[in-house]
Protein backbone atom coordinates (compact mmCIF):
# COMPACT_ATOMS: atom_id res chain seq x y z
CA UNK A 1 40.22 -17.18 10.08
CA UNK A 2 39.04 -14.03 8.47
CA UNK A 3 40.66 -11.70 11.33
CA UNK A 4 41.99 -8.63 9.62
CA UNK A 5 44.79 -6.97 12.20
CA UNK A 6 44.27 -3.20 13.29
CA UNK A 7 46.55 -1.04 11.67
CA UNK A 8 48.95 0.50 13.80
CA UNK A 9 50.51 4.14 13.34
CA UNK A 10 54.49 3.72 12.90
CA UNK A 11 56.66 4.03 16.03
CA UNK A 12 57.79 7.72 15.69
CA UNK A 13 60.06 9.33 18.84
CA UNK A 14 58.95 13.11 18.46
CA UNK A 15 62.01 15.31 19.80
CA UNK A 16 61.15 17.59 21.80
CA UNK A 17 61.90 21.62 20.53
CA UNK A 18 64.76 23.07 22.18
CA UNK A 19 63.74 26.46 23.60
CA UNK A 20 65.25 28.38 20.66
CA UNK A 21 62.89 25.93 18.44
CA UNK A 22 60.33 27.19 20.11
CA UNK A 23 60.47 30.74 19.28
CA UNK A 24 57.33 31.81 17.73
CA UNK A 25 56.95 32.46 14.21
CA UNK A 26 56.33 36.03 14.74
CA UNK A 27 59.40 36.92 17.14
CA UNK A 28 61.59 35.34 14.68
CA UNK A 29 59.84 37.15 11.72
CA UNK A 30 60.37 39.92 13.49
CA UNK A 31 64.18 39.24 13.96
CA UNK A 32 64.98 38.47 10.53
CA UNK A 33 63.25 41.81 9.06
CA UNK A 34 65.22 43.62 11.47
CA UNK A 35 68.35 42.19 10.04
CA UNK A 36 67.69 43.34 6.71
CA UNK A 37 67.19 47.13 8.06
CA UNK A 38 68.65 48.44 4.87
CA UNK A 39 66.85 47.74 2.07
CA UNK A 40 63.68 50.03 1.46
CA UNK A 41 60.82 50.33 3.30
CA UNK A 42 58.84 49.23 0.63
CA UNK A 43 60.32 46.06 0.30
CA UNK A 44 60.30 45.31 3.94
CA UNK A 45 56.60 45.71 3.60
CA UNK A 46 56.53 42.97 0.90
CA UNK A 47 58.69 40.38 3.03
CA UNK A 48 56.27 41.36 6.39
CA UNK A 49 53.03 40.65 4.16
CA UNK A 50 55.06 37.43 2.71
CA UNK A 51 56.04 35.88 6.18
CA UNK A 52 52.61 36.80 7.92
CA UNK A 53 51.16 34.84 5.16
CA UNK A 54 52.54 31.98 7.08
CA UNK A 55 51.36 32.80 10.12
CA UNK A 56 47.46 33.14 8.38
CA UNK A 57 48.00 29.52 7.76
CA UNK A 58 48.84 28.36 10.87
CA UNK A 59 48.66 30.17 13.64
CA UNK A 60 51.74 31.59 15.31
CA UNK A 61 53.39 28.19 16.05
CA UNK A 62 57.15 27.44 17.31
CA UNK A 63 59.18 27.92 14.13
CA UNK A 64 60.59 24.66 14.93
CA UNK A 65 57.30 22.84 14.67
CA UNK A 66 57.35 23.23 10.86
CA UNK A 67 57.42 20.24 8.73
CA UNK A 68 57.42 19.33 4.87
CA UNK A 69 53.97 18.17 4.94
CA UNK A 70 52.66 21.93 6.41
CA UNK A 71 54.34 23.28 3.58
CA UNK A 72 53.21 21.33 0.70
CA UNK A 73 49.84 21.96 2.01
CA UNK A 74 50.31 25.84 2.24
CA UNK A 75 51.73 25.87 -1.23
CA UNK A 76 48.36 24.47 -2.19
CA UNK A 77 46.33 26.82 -0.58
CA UNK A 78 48.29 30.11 -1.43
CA UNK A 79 48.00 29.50 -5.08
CA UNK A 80 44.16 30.08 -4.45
CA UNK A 81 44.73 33.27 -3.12
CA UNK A 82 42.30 35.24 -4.91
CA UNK A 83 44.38 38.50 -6.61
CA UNK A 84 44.31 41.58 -5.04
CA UNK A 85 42.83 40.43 -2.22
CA UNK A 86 43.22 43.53 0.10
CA UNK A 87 42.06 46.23 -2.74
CA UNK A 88 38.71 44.00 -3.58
CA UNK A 89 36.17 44.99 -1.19
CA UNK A 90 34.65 41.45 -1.51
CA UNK A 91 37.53 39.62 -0.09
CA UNK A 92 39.08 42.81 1.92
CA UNK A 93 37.72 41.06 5.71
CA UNK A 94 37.58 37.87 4.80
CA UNK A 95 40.16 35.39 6.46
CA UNK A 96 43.12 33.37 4.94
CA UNK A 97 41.05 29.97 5.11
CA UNK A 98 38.12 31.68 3.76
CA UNK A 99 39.33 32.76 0.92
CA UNK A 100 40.78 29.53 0.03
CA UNK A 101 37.57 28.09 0.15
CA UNK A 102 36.08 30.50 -2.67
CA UNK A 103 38.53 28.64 -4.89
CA UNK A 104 38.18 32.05 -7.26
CA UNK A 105 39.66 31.55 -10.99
CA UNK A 106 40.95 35.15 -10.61
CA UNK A 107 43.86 34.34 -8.33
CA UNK A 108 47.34 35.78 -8.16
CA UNK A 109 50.00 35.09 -10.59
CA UNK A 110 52.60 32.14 -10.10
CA UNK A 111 55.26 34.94 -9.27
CA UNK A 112 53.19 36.55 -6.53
CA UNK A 113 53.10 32.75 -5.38
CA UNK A 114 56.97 32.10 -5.90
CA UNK A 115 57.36 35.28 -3.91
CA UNK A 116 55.66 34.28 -1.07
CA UNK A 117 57.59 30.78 -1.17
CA UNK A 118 60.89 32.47 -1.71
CA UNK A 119 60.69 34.52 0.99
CA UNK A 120 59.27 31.84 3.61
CA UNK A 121 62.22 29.68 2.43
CA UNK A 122 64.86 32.62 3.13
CA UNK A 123 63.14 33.07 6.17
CA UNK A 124 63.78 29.38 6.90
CA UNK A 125 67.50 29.13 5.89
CA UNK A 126 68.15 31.98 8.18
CA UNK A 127 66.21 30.31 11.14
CA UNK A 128 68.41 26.89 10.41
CA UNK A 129 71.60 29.39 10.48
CA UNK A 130 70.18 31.11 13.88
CA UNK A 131 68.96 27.99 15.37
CA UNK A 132 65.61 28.01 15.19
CA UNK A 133 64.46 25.21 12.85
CA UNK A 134 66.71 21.98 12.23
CA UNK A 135 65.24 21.91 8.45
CA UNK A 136 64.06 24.08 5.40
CA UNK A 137 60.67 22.72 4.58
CA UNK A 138 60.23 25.39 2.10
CA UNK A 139 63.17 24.54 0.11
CA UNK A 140 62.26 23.51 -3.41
CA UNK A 141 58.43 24.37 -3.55
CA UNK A 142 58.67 27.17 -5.75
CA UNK A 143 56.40 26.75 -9.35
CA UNK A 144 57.45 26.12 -12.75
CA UNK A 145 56.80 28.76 -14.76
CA UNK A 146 54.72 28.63 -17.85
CA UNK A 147 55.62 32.29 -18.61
CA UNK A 148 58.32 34.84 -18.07
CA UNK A 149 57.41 37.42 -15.30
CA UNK A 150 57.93 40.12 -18.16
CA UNK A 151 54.96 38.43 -20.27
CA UNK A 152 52.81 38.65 -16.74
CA UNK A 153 52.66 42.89 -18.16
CA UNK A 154 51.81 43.52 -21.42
CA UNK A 155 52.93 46.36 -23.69
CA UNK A 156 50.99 48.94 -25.18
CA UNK A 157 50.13 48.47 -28.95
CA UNK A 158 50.31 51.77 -31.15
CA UNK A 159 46.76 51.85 -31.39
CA UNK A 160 45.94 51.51 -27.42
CA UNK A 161 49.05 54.36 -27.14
CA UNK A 162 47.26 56.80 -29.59
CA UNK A 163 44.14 56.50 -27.73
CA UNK A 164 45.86 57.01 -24.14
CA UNK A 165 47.86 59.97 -25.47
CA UNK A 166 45.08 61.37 -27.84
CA UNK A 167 45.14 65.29 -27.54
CA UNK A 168 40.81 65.37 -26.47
CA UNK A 169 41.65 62.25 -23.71
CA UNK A 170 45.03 63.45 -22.69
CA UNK A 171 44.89 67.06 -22.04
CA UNK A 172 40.86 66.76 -20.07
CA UNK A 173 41.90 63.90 -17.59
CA UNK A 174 45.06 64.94 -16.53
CA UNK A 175 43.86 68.10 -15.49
CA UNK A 176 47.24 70.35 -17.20
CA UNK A 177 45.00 73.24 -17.56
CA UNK A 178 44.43 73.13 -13.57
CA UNK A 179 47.96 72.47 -12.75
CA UNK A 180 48.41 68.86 -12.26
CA UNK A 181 51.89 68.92 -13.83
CA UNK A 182 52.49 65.55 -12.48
CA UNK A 183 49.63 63.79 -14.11
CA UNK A 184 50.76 65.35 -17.72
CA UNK A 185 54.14 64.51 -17.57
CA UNK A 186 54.45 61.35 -15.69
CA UNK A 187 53.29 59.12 -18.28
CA UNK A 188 55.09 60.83 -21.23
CA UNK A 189 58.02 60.40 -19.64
CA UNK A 190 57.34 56.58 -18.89
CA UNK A 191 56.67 56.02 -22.84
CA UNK A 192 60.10 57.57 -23.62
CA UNK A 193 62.50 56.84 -21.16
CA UNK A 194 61.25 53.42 -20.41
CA UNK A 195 62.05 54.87 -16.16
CA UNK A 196 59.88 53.09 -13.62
CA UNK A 197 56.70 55.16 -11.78
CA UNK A 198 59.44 55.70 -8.90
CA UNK A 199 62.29 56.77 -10.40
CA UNK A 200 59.86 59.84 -12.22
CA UNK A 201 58.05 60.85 -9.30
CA UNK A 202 61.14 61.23 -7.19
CA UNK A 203 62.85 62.99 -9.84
CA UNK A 204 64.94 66.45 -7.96
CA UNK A 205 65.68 68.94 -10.56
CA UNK A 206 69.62 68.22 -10.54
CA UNK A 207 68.62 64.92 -11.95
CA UNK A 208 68.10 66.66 -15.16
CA UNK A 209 70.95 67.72 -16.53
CA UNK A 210 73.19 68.46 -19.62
CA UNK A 211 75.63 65.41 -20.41
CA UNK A 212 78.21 65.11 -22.67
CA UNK A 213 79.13 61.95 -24.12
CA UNK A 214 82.27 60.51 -26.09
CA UNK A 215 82.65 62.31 -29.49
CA UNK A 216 78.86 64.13 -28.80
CA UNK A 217 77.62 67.15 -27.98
CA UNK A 218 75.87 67.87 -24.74
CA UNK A 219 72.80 66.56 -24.25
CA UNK A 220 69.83 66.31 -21.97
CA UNK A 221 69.58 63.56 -19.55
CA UNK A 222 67.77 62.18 -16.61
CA UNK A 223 70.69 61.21 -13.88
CA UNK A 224 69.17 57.99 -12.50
CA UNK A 225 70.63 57.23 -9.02
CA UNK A 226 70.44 56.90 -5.36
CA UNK A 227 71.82 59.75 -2.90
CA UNK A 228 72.57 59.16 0.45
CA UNK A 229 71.64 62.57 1.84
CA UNK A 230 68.12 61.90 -0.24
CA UNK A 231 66.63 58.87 1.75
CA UNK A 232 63.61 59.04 0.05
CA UNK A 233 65.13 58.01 -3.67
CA UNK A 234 65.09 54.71 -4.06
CA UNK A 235 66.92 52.57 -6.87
CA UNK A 236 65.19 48.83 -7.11
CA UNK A 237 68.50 47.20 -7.91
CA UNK A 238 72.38 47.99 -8.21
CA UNK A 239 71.96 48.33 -12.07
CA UNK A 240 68.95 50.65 -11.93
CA UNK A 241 71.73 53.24 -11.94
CA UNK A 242 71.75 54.76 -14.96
CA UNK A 243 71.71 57.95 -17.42
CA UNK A 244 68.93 58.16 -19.87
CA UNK A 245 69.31 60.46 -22.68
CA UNK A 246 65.62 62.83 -23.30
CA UNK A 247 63.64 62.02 -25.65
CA UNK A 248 63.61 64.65 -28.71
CA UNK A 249 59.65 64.42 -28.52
CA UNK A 250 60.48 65.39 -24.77
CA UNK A 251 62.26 68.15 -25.60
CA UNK A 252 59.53 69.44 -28.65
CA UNK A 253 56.94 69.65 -25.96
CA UNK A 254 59.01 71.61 -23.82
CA UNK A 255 60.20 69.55 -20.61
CA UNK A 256 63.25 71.80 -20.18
CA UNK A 257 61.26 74.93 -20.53
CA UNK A 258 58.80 73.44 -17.62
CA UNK A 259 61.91 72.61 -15.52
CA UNK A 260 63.25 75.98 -16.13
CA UNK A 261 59.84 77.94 -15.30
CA UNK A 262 60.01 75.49 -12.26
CA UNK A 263 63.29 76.85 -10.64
CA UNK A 264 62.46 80.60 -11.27
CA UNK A 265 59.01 80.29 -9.78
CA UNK A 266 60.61 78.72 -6.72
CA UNK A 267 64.38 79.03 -6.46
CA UNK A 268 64.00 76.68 -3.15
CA UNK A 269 62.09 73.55 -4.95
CA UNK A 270 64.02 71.31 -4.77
CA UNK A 271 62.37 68.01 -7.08
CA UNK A 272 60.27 68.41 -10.30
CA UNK A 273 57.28 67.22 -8.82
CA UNK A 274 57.40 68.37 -5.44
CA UNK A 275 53.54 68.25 -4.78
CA UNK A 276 53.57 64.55 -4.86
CA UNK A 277 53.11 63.43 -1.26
CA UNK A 278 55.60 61.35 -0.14
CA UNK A 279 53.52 57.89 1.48
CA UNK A 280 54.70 54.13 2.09
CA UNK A 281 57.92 54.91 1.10
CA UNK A 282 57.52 56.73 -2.32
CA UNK A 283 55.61 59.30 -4.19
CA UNK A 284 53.82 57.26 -6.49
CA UNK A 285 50.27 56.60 -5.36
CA UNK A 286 48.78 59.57 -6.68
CA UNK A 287 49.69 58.91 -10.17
CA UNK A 288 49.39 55.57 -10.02
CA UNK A 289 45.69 55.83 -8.65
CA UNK A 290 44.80 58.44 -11.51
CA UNK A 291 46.55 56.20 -14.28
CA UNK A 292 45.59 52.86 -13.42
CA UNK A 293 42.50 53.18 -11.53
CA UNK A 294 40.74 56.37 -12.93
CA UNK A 295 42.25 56.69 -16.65
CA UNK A 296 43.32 53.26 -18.68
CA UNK A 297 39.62 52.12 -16.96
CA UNK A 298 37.96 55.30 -18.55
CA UNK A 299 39.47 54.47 -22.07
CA UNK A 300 38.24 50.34 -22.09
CA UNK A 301 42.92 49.66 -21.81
CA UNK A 302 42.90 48.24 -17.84
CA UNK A 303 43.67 44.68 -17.72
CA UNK A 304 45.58 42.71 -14.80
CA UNK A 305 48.21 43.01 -17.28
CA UNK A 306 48.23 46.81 -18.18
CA UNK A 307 49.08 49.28 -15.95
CA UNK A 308 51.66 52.22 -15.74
CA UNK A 309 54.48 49.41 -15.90
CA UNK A 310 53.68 48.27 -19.32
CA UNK A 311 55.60 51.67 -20.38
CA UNK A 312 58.48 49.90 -19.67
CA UNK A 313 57.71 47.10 -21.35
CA UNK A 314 56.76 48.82 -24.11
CA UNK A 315 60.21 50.65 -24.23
CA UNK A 316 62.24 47.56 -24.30
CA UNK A 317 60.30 45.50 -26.60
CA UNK A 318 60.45 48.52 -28.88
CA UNK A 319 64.02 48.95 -28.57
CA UNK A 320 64.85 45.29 -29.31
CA UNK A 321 61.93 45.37 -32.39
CA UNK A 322 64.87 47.98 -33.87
CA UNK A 323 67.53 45.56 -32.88
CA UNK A 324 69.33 47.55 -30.30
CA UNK A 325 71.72 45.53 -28.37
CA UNK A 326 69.89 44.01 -24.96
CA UNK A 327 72.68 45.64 -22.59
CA UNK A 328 71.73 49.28 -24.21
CA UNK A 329 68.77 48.42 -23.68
């Protein structure tokens, strides 16, 4: 009388994959990246490292073989992820799995996460269109934020800005009186144009030019925008193409006279600062390794929230503290 029955699993009929089901995760990563040939190298690089994030996970299964309960699970683990996993030498060779197991409190932000399920859900939607997977189990999984992605950078305060552009710091670490034009100007120009790392560094001198506006005299500008016989400028989005008018302080410290000295010195030159090497699609890193991993750390300022970016944040919330209207800005 006390005769409990054995459960029983439910009576499931598993369909078998069709062949194109069966594709492997990495032939059809491969497919879809291929498809989207024309959009910069550097953020084909960001899908790759997105999808193969998937394949860390599980292996490099049928895409077909995905199902809702993989992907709530991988959701789970990638928001463990400690941040900057492939810079830190302590988590550089260690595995996906491992890593999850550290359970760090450092980990990356919720729109590194959202990335990585954005991307693994486009990936999906294309595979349903291609016929590769009958479902989206991605669909839907991305986080809530608790902040906007612009409050994941912080702006410079005055203070912090008077210390990174003090005369006795400024002029010693960026090395003007050796030459290292780039260093100097880079970050001046980022405080007043509010122009990403990018758009500076791949600057050619015909970007600077003499504009003249409705009812105004000429004036100096940077010509922000993407030339088809330059494949190595870059815009980020359709909007990114822009003029920005130069700064007065710009001009008081003698930017036009350095662009001028520029072209007579070399009348073949052909960008501003042409010693940058050009490497994973742009011209940043050597800037970017002097300003955010030599300099802010020198003067006490790096945080995971301040780097070279927070110019631009600093720009904009400026601007807006003044009340200019958001679409000038």
């Amino acid at each position: 009388e006390n005769y409990i029955p054995e459960p029983t699993e439910p009576y499931r009929v598993e369909t078998p994959l069709t062949t194109h089901q069966s594709t492997l995760l990495s032939v059809g990563i491969e497919n879809y990246i291929k498809e989207k040939g024309s959009i910069r190298t550097h953020s084909l690089k960001e899908i790759q490292h997105s999808l193969n994030v998937i394949i860390e996970e599980f292996g490099d299964i049928p895409i077909g073989s995905m199902t809702r309960e993989m992907t709530s699970k991988f959701k789970g683990h990638i928001m463990k992820i400690p941040r900057n996993r492939n810079k830190n030498p302590q988590y550089r060779d260690l595995d996906f799995h491992k890593l999850v197991e550290l359970n760090v409190k450092d980990v990356i932000s919720t729109t590194t996460v959202n990335k990585h399920l954005g991307w693994s859900s486009s990936f999906y939607e294309w595979s349903i269109n291609h016929g590769y997977s009958i479902i989206n189990p991605f669909k839907g999984l991305k986080l809530k934020r608790k902040v906007s992605p612009r409050d994941e950078r912080d702006r410079f305060t005055d203070l912090e800005l008077k210390n990174i552009f003090g005369k006795e710091n400024y002029i010693h670490f960026t090395n003007i009186k050796k030459g290292r034009y780039d260093l100097y100007w880079t970050p001046l120009i980022g405080l007043f144009s509010g122009l990403r790392l990018g758009e500076i560094t791949s600057l050619y001198l015909d970007n600077i030019k003499e504009i003249s506006g409705n009812h105004r005299e000429k004036r100096w500008c940077f010509d922000i925008v993407e030339e088809p016989d330059r494949p190595d400028k870059h815009l980020k989005t359709l909007s990114s193409r822009r003029i920005v008018p130069i700064h007065d302080t710009l001009l008081d410290l003698g930017f036009i006279e350095f662009v001028t000295l520029l072209k007579k010195k070399d009348t073949n030159r052909e960008r501003v600062f042409q010693e940058l090497p050009y490497r994973s699609g742009n011209y940043n890193q050597n800037v970017s390794r002097f300003f955010n991993t030599r300099y802010l750390p020198s003067l006490g300022l790096k945080t995971n929230k301040k780097n070279f970016h927070s110019f631009r944040h600093t720009v904009s919330d400026h601007l807006k503290q003044k009340g200019i209207e958001p679409h000038f800005v």
